[in-house]
C-alpha atoms as a PDB file:
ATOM      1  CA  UNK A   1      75.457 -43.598  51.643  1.00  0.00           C
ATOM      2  CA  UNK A   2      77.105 -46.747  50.190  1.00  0.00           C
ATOM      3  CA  UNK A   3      74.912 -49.847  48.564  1.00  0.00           C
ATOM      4  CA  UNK A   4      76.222 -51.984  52.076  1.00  0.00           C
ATOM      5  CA  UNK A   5      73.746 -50.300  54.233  1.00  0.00           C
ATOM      6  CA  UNK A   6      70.971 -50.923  51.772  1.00  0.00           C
ATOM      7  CA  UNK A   7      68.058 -53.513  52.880  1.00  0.00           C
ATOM      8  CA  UNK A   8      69.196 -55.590  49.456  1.00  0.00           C
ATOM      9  CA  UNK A   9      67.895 -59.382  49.773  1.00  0.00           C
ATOM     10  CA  UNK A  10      64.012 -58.271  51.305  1.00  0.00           C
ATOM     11  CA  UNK A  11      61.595 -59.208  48.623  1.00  0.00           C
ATOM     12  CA  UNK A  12      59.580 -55.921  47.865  1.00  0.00           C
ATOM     13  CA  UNK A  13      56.138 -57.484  48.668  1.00  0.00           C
ATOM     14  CA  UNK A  14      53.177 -56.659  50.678  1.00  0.00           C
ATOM     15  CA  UNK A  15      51.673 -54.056  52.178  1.00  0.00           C
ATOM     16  CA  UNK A  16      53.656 -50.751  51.047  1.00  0.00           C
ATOM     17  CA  UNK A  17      52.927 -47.603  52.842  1.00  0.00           C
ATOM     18  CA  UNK A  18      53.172 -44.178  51.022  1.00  0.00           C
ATOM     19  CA  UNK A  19      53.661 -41.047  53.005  1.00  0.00           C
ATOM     20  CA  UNK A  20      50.850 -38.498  53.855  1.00  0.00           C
ATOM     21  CA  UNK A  21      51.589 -35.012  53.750  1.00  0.00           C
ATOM     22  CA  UNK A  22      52.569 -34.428  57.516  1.00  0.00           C
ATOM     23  CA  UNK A  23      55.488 -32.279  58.079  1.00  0.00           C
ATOM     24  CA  UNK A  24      55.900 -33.663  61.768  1.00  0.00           C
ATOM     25  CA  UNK A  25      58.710 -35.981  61.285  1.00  0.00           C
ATOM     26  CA  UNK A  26      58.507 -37.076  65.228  1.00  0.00           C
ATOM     27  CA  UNK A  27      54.184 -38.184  64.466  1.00  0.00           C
ATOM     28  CA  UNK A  28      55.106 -39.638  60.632  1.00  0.00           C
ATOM     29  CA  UNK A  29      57.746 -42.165  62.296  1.00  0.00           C
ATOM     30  CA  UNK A  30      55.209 -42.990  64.613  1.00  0.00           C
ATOM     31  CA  UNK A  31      52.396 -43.964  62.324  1.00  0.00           C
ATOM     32  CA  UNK A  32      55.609 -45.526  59.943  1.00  0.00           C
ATOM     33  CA  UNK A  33      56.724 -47.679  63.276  1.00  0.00           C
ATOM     34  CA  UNK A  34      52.921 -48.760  64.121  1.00  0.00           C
ATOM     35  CA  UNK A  35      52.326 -49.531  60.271  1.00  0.00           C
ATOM     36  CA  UNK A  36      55.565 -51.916  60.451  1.00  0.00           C
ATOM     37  CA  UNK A  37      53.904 -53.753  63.772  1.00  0.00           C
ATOM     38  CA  UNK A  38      51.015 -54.497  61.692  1.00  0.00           C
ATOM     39  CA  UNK A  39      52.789 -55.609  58.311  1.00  0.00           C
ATOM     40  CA  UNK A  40      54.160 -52.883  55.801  1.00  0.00           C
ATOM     41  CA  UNK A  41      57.132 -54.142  54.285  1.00  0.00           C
ATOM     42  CA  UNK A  42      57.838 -50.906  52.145  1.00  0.00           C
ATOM     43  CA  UNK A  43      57.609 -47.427  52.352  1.00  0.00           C
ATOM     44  CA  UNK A  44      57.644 -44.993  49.992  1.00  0.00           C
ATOM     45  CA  UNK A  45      58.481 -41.189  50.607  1.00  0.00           C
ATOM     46  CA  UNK A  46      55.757 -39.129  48.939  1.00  0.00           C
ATOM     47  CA  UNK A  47      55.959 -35.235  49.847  1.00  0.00           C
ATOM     48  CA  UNK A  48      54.904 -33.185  47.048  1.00  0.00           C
ATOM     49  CA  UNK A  49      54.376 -29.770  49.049  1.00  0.00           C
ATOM     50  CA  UNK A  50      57.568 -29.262  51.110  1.00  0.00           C
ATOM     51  CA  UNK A  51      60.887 -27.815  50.136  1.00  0.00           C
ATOM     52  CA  UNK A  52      63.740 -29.911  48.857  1.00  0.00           C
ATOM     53  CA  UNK A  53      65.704 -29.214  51.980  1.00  0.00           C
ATOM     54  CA  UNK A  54      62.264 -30.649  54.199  1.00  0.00           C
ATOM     55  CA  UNK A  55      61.853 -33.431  51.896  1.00  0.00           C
ATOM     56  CA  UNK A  56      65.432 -34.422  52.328  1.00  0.00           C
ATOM     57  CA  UNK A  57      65.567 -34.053  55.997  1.00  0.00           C
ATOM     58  CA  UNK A  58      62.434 -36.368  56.023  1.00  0.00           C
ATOM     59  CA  UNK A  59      64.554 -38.791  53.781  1.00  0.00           C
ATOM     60  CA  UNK A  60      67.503 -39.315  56.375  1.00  0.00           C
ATOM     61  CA  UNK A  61      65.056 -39.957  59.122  1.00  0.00           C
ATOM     62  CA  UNK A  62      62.766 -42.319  57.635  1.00  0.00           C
ATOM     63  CA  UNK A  63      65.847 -44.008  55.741  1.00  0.00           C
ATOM     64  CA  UNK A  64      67.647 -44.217  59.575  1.00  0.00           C
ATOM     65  CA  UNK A  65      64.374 -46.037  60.749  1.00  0.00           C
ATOM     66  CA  UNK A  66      63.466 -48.182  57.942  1.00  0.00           C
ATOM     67  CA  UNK A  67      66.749 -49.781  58.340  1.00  0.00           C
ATOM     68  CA  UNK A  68      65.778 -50.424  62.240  1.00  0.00           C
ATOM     69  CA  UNK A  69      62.663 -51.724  61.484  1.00  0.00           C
ATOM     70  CA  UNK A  70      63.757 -54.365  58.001  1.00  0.00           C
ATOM     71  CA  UNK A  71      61.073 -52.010  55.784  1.00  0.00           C
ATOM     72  CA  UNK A  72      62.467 -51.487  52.380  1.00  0.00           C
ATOM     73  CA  UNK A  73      62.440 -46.967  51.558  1.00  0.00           C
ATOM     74  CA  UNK A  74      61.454 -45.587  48.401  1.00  0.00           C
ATOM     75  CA  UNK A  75      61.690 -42.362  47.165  1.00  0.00           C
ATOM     76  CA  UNK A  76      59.484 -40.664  44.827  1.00  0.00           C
ATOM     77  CA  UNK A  77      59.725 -39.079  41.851  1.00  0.00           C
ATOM     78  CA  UNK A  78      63.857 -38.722  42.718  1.00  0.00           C
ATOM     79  CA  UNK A  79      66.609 -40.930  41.953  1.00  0.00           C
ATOM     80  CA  UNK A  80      69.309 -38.543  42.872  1.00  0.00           C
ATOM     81  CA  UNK A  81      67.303 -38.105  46.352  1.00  0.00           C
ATOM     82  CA  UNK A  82      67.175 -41.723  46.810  1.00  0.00           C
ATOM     83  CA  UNK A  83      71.303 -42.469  45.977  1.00  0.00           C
ATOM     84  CA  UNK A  84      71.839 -39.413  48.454  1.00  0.00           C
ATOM     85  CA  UNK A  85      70.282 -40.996  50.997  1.00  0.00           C
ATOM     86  CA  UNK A  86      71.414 -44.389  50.753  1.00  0.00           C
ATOM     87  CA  UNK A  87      67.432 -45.449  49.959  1.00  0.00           C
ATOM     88  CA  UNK A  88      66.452 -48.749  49.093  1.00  0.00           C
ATOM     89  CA  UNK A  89      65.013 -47.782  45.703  1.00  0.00           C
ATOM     90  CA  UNK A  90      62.981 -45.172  43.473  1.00  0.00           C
ATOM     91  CA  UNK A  91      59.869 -44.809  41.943  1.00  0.00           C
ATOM     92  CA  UNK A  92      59.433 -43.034  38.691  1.00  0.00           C
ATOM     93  CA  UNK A  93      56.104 -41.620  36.954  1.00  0.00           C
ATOM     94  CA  UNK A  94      55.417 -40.289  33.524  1.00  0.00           C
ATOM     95  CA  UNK A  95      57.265 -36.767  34.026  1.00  0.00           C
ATOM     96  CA  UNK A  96      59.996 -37.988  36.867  1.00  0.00           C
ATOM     97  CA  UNK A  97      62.895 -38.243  34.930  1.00  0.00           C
ATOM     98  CA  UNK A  98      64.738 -41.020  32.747  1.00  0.00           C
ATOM     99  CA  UNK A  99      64.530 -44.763  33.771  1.00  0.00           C
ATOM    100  CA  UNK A 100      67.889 -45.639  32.186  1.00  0.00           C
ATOM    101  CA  UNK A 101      69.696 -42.897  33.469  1.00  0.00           C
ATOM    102  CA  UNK A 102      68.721 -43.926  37.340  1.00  0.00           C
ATOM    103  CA  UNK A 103      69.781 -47.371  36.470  1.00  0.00           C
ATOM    104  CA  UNK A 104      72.788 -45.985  35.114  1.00  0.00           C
ATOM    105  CA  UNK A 105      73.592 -43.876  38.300  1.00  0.00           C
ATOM    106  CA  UNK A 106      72.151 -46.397  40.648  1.00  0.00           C
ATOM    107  CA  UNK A 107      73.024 -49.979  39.706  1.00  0.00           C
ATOM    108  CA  UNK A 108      71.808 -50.893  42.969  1.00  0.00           C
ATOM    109  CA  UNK A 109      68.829 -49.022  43.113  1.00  0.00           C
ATOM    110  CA  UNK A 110      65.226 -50.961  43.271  1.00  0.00           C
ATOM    111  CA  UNK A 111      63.502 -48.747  40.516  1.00  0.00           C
ATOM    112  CA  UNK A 112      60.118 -48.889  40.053  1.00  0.00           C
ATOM    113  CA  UNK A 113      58.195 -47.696  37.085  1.00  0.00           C
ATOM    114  CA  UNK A 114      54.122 -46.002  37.092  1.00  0.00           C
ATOM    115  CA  UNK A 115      52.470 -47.713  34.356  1.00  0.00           C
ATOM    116  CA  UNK A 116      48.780 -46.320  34.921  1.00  0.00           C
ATOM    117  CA  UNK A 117      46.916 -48.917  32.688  1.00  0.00           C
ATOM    118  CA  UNK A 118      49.274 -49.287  30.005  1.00  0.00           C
ATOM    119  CA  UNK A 119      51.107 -52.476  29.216  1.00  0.00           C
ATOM    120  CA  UNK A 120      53.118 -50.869  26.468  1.00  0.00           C
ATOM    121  CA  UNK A 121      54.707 -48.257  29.115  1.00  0.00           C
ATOM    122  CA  UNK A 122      55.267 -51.699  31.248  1.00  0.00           C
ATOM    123  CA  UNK A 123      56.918 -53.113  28.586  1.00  0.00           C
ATOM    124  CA  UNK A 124      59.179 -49.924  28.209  1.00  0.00           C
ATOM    125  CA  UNK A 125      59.673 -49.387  31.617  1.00  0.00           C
ATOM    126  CA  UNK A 126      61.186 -53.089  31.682  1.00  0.00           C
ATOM    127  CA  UNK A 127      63.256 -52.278  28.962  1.00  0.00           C
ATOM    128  CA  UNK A 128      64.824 -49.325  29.783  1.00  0.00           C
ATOM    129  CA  UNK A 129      65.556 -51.223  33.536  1.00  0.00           C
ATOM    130  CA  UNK A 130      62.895 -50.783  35.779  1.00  0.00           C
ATOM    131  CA  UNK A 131      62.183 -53.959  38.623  1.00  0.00           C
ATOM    132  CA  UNK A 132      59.035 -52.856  39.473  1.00  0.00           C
ATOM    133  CA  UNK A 133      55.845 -51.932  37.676  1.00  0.00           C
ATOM    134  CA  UNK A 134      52.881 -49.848  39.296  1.00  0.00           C
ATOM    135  CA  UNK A 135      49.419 -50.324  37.860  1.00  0.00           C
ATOM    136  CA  UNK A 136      46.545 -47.880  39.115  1.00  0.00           C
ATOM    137  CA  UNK A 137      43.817 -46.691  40.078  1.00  0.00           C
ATOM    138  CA  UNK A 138      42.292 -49.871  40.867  1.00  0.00           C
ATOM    139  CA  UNK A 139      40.032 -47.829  42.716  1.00  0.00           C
ATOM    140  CA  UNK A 140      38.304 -44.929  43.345  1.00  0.00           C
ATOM    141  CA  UNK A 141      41.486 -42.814  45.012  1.00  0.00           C
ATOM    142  CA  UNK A 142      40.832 -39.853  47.280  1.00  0.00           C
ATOM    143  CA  UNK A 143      44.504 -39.153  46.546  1.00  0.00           C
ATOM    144  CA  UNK A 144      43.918 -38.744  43.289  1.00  0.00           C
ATOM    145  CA  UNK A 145      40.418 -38.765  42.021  1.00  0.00           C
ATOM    146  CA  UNK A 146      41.168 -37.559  38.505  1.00  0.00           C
ATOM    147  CA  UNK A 147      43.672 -41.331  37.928  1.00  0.00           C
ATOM    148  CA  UNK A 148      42.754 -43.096  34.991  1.00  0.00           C
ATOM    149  CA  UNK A 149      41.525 -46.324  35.771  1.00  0.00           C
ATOM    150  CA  UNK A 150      43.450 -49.718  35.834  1.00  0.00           C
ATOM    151  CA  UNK A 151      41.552 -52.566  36.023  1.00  0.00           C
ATOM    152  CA  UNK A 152      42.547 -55.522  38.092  1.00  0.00           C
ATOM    153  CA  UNK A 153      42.587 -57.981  34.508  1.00  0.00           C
ATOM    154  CA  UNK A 154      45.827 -55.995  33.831  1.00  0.00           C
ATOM    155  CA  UNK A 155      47.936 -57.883  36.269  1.00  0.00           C
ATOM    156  CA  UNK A 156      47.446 -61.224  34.873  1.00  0.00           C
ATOM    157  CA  UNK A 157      48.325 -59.170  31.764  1.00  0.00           C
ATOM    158  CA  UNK A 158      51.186 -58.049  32.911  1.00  0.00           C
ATOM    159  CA  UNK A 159      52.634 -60.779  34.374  1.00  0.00           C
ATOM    160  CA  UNK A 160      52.441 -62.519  30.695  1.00  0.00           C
ATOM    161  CA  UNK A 161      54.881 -59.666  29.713  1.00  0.00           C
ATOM    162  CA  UNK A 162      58.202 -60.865  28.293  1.00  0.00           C
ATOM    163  CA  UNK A 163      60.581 -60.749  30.900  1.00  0.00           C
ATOM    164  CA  UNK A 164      57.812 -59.725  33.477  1.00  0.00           C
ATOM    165  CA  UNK A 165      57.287 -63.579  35.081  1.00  0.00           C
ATOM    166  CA  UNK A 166      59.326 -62.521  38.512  1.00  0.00           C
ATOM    167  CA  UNK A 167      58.886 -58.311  38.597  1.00  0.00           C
ATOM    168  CA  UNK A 168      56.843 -57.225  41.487  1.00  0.00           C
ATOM    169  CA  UNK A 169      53.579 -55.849  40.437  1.00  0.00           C
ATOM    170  CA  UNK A 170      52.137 -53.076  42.571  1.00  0.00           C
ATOM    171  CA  UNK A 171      48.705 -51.812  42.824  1.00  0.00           C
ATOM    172  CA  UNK A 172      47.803 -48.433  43.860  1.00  0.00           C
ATOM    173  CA  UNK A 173      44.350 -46.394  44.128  1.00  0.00           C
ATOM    174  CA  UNK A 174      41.909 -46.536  46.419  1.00  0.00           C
ATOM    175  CA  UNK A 175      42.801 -49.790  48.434  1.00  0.00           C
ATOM    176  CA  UNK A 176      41.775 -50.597  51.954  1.00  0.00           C
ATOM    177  CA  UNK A 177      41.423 -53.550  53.815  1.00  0.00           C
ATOM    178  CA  UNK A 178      37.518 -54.040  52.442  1.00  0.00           C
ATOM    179  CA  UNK A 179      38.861 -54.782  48.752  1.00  0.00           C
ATOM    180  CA  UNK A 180      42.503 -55.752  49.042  1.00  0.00           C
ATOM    181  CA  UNK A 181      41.867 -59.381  48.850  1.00  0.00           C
ATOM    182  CA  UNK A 182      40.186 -58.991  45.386  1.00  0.00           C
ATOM    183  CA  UNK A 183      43.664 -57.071  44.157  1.00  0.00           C
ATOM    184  CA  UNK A 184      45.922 -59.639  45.464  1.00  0.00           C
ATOM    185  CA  UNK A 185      43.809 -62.414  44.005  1.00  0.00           C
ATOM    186  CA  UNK A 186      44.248 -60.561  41.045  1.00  0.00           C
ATOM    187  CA  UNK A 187      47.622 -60.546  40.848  1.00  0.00           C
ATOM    188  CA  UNK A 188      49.603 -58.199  42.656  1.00  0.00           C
ATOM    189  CA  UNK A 189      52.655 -58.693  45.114  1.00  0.00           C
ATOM    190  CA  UNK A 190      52.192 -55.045  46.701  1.00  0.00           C
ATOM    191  CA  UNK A 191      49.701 -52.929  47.719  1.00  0.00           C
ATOM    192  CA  UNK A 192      50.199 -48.993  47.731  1.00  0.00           C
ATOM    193  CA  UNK A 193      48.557 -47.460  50.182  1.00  0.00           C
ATOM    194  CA  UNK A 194      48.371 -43.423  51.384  1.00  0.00           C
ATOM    195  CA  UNK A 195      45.059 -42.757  53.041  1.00  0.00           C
ATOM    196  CA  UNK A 196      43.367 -45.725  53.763  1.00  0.00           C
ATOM    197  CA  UNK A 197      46.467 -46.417  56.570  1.00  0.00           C
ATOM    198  CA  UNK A 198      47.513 -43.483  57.556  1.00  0.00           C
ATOM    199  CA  UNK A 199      44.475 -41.554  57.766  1.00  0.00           C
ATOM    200  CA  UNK A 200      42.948 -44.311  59.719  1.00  0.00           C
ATOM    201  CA  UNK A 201      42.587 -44.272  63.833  1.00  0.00           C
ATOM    202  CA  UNK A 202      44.575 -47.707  64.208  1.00  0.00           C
ATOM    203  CA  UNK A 203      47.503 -47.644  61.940  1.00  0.00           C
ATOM    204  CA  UNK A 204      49.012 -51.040  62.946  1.00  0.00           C
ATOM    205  CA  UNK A 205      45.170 -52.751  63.019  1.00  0.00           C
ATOM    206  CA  UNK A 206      44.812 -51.007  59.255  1.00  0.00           C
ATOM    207  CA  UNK A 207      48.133 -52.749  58.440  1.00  0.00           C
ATOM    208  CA  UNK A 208      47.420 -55.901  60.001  1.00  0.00           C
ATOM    209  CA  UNK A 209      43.686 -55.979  57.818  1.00  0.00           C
ATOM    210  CA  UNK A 210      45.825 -55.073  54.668  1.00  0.00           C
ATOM    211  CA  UNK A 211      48.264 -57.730  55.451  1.00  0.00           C
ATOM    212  CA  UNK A 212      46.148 -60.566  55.948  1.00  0.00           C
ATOM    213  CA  UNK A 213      44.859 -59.541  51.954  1.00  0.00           C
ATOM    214  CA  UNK A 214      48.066 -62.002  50.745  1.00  0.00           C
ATOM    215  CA  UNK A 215      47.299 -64.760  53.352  1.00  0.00           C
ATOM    216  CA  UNK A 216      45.948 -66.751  50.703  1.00  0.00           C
ATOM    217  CA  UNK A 217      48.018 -65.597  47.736  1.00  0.00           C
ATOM    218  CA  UNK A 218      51.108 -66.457  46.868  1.00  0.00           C
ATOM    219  CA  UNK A 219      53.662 -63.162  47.879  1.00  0.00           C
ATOM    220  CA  UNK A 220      56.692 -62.481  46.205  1.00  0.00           C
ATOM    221  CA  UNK A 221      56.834 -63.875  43.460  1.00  0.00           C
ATOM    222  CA  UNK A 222      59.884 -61.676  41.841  1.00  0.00           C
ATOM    223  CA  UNK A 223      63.354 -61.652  43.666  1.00  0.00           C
ATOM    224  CA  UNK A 224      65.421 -59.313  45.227  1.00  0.00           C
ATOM    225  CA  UNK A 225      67.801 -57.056  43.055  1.00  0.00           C
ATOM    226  CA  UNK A 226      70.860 -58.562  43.289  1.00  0.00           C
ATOM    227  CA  UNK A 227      73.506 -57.204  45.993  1.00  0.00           C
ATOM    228  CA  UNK A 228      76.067 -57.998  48.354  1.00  0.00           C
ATOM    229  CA  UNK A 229      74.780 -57.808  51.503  1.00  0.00           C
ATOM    230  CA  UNK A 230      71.237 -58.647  53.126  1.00  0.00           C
ATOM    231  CA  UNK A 231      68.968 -57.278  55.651  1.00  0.00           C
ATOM    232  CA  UNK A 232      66.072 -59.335  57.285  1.00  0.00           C
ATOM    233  CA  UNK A 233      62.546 -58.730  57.381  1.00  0.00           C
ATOM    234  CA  UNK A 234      61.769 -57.095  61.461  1.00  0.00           C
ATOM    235  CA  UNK A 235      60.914 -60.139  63.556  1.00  0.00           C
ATOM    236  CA  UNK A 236      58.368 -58.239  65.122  1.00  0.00           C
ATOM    237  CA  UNK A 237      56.170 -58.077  61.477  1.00  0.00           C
ATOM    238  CA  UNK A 238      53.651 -61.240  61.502  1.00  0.00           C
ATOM    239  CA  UNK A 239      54.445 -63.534  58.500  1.00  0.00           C
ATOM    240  CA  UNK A 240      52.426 -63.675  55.221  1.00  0.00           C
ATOM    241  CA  UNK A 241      51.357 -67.594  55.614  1.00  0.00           C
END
């Protein structure tokens, strides 16, 4: 899929949905669409116990959708997933494979880095081309209770990183609408959510709680990466005032 379908001028901001383990593709765009009514801005695809061939089949649908609805895709963990696709970006952890080379392969690709709590990975990450960084566990994480903890003084650090003054900061562990406000206050432009949203009976009211986190915060403070075409936010998400 060519850069000119890609969602390139939307801010990656917000509330930013990850993807349970459901292998119902019909009931997963269902609870993606409902999320988007209430807010998310970006999804990531996070399926660590299907086949390549599921995974991939998951990919095209969601990427078909997150077009529709103005939501910015992410794949985990694989770059060469993500350019086959036509996602928006990728997101890279310790053991996921070589920043520089997905930069190299994807010159359009979003890439986003998992920094855990360590500025010095940040600061690598940003070198080696990543325009994202991930901090976490802020919390407690169901999703992974064994994370190493990140605590929310490390965004304010991070944003003090040379070259880091306009990279989207994520935060990931353990959020929900009770303690978002106290990570975007911190600091961060994103917040990664699995089961908080999606295991939750109202998926749009979750979003909607997790949204109104960055009412009083400034959102977006890092641009775009720079392409040549643009894609709109979905009229039909409210606005972070």
């Amino acid at each position: 899929m060519t850069p000119s379908t890609l969602n390139t001028s939307t801010s990656l901001a917000g509330v930013y949905g990850l993807t349970p383990e459901w292998d119902d593709t019909d009931r997963l765009i269902d609870g993606v669409r409902a999320a988007a009514r209430g807010g998310m801005r970006v999804l990531q695809l996070r399926r660590k116990l299907v086949t390549p061939e599921q995974r991939r089949a998951q990919a095209l649908a969601l990427r078909d959708e997150t077009l529709k609805l103005g939501v910015l895709f992410i794949i985990n963990d694989d770059w060469r997933l993500a350019l086959d696709v036509g996602a928006d970006g990728v997101h890279l952890g310790r053991d996921d494979g070589d920043i520089a080379a997905a930069r190299a392969a994807g010159p359009h690709l979003r890439i986003g880095a998992t920094c855990y709590n360590e500025l010095p990975r940040a600061q690598a990450a940003l070198a080696a081309g990543a325009d994202h960084l991930a901090f976490g566990a802020v919390f407690g994480s169901p999703t992974k209770p064994a994370a190493v903890h990140a605590p929310l003084s490390l965004f304010a650090q991070a944003r003090a990183l040379p070259g880091a003054a306009h990279v989207p900061l994520v935060a990931i562990g353990g959020i929900t609408p009770d303690n978002a406000a106290q990570v975007t206050a911190a600091g961060a432009d994103a917040l990664a959510v699995i089961s908080a949203l999606f295991d939750s009976a109202d998926i749009e009211a979750t979003a909607r709680r997790l949204h109104q986190a960055f009412s009083a915060q400034p959102v977006g403070s890092a641009g775009a990466v720079p392409a040549a075409t643009t894609s709109a936010i979905s009229p039909a998400l409210p606005p972070i005032l």
